[in-house]
Protein backbone atom coordinates (compact mmCIF):
# COMPACT_ATOMS: atom_id res chain seq x y z
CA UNK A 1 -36.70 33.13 29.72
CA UNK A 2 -36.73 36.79 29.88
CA UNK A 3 -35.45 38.32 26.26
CA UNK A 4 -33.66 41.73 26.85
CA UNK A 5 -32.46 44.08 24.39
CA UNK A 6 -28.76 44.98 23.55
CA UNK A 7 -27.01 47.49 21.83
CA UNK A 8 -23.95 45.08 19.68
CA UNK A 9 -20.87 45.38 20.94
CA UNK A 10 -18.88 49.23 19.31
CA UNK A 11 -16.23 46.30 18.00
CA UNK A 12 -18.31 44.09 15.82
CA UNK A 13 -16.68 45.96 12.94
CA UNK A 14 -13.48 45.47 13.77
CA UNK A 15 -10.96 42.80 13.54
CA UNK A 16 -9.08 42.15 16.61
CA UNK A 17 -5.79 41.83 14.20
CA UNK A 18 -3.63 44.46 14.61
CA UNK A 19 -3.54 46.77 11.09
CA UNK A 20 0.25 46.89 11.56
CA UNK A 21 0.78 43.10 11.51
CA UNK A 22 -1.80 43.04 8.77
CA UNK A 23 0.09 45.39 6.71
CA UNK A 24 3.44 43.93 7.67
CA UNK A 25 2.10 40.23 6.15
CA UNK A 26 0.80 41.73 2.92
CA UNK A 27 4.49 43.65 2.90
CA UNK A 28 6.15 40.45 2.95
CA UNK A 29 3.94 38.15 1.31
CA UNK A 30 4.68 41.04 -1.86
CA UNK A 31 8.30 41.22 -0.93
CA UNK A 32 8.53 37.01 -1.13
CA UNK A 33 6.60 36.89 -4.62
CA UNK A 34 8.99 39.61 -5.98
CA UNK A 35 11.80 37.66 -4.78
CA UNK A 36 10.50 34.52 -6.32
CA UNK A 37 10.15 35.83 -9.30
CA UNK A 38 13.31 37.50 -9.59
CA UNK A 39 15.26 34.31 -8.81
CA UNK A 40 12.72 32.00 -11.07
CA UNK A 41 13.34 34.48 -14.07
CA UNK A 42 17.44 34.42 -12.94
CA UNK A 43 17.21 30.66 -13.47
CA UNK A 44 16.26 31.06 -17.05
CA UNK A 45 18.95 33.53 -17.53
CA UNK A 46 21.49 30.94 -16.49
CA UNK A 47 20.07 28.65 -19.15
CA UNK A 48 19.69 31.00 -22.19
CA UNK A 49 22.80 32.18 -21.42
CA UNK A 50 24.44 29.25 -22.37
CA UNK A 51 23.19 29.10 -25.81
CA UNK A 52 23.87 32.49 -26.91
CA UNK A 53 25.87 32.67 -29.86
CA UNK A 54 29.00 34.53 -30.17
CA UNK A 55 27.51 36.57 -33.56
CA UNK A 56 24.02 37.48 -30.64
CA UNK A 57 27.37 38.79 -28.45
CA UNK A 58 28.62 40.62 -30.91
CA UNK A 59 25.02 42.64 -31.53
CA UNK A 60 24.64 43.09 -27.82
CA UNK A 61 27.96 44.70 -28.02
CA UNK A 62 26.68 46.98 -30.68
CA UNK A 63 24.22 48.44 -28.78
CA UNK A 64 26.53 49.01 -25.89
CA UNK A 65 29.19 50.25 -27.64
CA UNK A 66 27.41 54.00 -28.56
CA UNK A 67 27.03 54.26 -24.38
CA UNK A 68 31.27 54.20 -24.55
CA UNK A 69 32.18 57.33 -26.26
CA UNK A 70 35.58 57.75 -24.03
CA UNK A 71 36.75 54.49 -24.85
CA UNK A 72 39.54 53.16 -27.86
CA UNK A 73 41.08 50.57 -28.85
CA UNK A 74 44.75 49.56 -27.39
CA UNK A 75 46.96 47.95 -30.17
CA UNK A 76 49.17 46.96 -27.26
CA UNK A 77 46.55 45.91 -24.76
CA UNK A 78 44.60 43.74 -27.31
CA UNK A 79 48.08 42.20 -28.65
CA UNK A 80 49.06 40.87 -25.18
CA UNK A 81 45.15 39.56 -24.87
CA UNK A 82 45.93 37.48 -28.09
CA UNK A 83 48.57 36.16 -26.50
CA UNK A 84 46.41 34.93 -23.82
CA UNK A 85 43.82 33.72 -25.94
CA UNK A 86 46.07 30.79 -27.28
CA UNK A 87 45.65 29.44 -23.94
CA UNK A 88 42.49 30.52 -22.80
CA UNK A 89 40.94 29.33 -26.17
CA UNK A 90 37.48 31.69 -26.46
CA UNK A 91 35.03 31.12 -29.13
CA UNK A 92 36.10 35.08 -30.35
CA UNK A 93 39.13 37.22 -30.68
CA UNK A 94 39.58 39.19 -27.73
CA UNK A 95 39.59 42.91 -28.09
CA UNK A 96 40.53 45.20 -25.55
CA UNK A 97 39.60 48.91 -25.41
CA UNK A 98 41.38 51.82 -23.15
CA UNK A 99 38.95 53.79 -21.09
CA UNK A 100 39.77 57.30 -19.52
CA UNK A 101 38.31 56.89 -16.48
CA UNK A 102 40.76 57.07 -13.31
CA UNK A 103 38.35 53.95 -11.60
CA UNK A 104 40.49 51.38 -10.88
CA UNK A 105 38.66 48.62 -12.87
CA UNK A 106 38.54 46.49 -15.99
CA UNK A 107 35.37 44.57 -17.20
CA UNK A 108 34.29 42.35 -19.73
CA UNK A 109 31.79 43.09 -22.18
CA UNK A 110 29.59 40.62 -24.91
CA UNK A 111 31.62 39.63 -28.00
CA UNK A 112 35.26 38.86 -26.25
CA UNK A 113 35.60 42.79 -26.04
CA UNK A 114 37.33 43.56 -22.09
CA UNK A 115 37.41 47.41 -21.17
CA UNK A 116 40.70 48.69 -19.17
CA UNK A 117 40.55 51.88 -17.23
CA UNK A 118 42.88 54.48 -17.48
CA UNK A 119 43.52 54.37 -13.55
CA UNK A 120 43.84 50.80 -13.44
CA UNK A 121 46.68 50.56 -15.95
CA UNK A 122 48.27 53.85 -13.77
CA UNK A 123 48.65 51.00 -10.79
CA UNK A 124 50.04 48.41 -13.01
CA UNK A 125 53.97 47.43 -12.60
CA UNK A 126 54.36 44.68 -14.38
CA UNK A 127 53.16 43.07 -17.75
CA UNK A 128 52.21 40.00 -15.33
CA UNK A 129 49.85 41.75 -13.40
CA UNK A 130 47.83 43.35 -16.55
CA UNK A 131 48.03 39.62 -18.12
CA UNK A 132 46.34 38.11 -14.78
CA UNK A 133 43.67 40.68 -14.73
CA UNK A 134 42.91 40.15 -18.25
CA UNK A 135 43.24 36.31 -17.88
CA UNK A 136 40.47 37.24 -14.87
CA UNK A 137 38.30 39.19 -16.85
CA UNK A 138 38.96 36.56 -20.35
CA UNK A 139 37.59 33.78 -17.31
CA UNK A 140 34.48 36.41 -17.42
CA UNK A 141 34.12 35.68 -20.89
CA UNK A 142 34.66 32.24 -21.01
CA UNK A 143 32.31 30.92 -18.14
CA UNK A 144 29.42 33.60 -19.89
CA UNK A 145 29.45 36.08 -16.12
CA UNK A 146 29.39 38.90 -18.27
CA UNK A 147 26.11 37.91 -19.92
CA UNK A 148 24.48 36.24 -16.55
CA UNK A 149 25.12 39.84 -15.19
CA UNK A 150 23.58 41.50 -18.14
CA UNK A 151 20.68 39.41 -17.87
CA UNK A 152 20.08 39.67 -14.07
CA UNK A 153 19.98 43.36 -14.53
CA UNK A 154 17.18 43.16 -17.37
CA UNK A 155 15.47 40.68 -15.20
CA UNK A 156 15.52 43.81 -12.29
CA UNK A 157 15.14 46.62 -14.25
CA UNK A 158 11.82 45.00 -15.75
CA UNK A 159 10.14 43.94 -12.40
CA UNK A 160 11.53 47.28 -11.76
CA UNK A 161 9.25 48.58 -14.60
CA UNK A 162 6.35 46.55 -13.74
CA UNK A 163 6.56 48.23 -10.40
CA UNK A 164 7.01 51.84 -11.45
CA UNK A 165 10.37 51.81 -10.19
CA UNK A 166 14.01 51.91 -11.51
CA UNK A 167 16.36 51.73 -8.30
CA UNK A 168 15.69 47.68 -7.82
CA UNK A 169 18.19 47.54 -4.71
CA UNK A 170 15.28 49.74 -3.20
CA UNK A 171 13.10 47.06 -4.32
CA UNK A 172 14.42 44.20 -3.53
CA UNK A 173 16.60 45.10 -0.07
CA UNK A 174 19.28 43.22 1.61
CA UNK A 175 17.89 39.74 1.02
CA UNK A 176 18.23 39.97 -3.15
CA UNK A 177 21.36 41.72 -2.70
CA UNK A 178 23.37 39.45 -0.15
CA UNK A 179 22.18 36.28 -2.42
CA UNK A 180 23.40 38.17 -5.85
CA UNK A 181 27.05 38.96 -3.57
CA UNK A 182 27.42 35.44 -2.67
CA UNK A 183 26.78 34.16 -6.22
CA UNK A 184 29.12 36.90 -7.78
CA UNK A 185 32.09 36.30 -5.27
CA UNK A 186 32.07 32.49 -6.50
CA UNK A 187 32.37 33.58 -10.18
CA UNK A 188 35.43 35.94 -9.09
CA UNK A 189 37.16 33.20 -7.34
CA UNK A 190 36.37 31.36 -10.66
CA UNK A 191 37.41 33.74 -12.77
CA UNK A 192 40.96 34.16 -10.10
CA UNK A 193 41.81 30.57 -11.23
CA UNK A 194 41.32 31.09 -14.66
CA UNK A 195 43.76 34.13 -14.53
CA UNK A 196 46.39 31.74 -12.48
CA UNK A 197 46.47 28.93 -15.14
CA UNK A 198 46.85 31.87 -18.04
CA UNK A 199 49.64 33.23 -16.20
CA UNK A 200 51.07 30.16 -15.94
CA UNK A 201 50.29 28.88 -19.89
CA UNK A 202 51.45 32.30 -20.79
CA UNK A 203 55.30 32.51 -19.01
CA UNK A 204 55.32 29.11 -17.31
CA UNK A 205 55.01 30.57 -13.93
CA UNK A 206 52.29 33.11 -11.98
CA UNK A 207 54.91 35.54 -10.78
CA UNK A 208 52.67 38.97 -10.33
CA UNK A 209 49.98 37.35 -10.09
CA UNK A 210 48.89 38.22 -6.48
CA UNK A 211 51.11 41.60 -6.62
CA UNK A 212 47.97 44.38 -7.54
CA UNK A 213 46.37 42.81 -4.39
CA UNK A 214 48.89 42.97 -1.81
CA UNK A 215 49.90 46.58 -2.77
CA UNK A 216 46.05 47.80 -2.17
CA UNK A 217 45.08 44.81 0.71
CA UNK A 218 46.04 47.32 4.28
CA UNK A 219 43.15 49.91 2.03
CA UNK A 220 40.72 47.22 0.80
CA UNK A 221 37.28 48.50 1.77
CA UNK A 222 35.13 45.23 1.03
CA UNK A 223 35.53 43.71 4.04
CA UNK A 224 33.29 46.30 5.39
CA UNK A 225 30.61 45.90 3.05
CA UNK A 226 28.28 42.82 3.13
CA UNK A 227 27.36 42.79 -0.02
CA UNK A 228 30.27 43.36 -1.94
CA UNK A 229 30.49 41.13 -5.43
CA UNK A 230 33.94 40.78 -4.37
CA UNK A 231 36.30 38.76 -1.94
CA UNK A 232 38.49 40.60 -0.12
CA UNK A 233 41.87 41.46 -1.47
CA UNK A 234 43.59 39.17 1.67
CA UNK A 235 41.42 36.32 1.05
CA UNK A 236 42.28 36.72 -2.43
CA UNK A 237 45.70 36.41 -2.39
CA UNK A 238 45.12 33.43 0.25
CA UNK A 239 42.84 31.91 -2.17
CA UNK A 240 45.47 32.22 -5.29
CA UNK A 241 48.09 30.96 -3.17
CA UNK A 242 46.32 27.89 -2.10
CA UNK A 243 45.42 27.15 -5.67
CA UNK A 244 49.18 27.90 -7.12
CA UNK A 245 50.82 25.26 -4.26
CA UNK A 246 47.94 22.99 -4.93
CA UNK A 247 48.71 23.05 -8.96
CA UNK A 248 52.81 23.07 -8.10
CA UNK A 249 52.75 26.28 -9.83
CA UNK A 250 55.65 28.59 -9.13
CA UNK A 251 56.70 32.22 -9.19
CA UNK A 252 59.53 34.21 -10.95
CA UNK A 253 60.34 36.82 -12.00
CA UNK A 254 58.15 39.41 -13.51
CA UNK A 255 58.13 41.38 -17.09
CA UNK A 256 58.30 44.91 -17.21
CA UNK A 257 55.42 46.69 -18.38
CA UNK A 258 55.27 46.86 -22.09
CA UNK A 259 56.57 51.21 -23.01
CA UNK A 260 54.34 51.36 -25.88
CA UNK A 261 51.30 50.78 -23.67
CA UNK A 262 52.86 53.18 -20.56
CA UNK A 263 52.03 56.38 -22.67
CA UNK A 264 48.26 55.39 -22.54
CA UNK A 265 48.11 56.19 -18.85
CA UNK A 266 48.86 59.86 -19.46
């Protein structure tokens, strides 16, 4: 057998993989531990969350509080949230403090402390609607969303860190996001029920309780959003409906909005 000399072949060097798929593995296999670890630090959240004290609330608030420097307190707001509180029982007093801005919003905060914006309470017409959205927001409080939220945005903003960056939606993409939508629309439909049965505990009926939504639901712009954290407006009022015939709950009519608190939208 004859031996004869060869030059090796120019692609001996090479991998026949394309450098594209290559890349596109390593992208995902990074993108899947990131994810991992964002839910597998989430699930901790969800149990430390229910053993924080209401005190630990109340010194969370205090380092939020200094970030609020357009917001006071509403004598008016916070009475009618007392008023609520004898049914929605909350291991703090509610507070409630006025915000200027013209979003129209209202959020809870740690320590039983709910924030009402200025153009919110402009779209208000009846004390019935403010009491449902602060019987939404005092569900919030009670089934701990406020700090779950609080805590899922730590968890991001460190990986965040850890990764040089700060804008974790960039991070994370449409897969975190749609997940985090789908869990925060449950705990507004939650937090919708609530709201009913404190309307109802409150004046013994839930008139104004779907009225806020069906004035804005022809201009509700989540239903063309994905990953909105909240139902839309129709399905909302569908959703209250359902749960008002299902607990023979009735409507009536409503209470006018208190004067003392009308000046505060000025």
């Amino acid at each position: 057998m004859r031996f004869e000399a060869k030059l090796p072949d120019e692609s001996v060097n090479y991998t026949p993989a394309s450098p594209l798929r290559s890349l596109v593995k390593i992208g995902g296999g990074l993108f899947a531990a990131i994810v991992a670890l964002y839910f597998a630090l989430g699930w901790g959240v969800e149990r430390l969350v229910e053993h924080l004290s209401p005190g630990f609330e109340a010194r969370i608030l205090s380092l939020v509080e200094p970030t609020l420097p357009d917001h006071r307190e509403s004598p008016q707001l916070t009475a009618l949230a007392e008023s609520l509180q004898r049914c929605a029982q909350l291991p703090y007093t509610p507070r409630i403090l006025l915000s200027g801005s013209k979003e129209v919003n209202a959020f809870a905060l740690p320590g039983g402390t709910i924030v009402v914006n200025r153009g919110f309470l402009a779209q208000c017409r009846s004390e019935n609607e403010l009491a449902f959205v602060l019987g939404h927001e005092m569900g919030h409080l009670r089934h701990r969303d406020h700090l779950r939220g609080l805590g899922y945005a730590l968890v991001g903003l460190s990986i965040g860190a850890l990764l040089g960056a700060t804008d974790m939606p960039e991070i994370f993409g449409s897969g975190v996001q749609f997940g985090r939508s789908r869990f925060s629309q449950r705990q507004e439909r939650a937090a919708d029920r609530f709201g009913l049965e404190m309307l109802q505990c409150r004046y013994g009926h839930v008139g104004g309780a779907t009225d806020f939504f069906a004035r804005h639901a022809e201009n509700d712009l989540t239903k063309w959003f994905a990953f909105t954290t909240h139902p839309e407006l129709k399905e909302r009022i569908a959703g209250l409906e359902a749960e008002a015939k299902k607990l023979g709950y009735v409507k009536k009519g409503v209470a006018p909005l208190d004067a003392a608190a009308a000046p505060a939208t000025k």
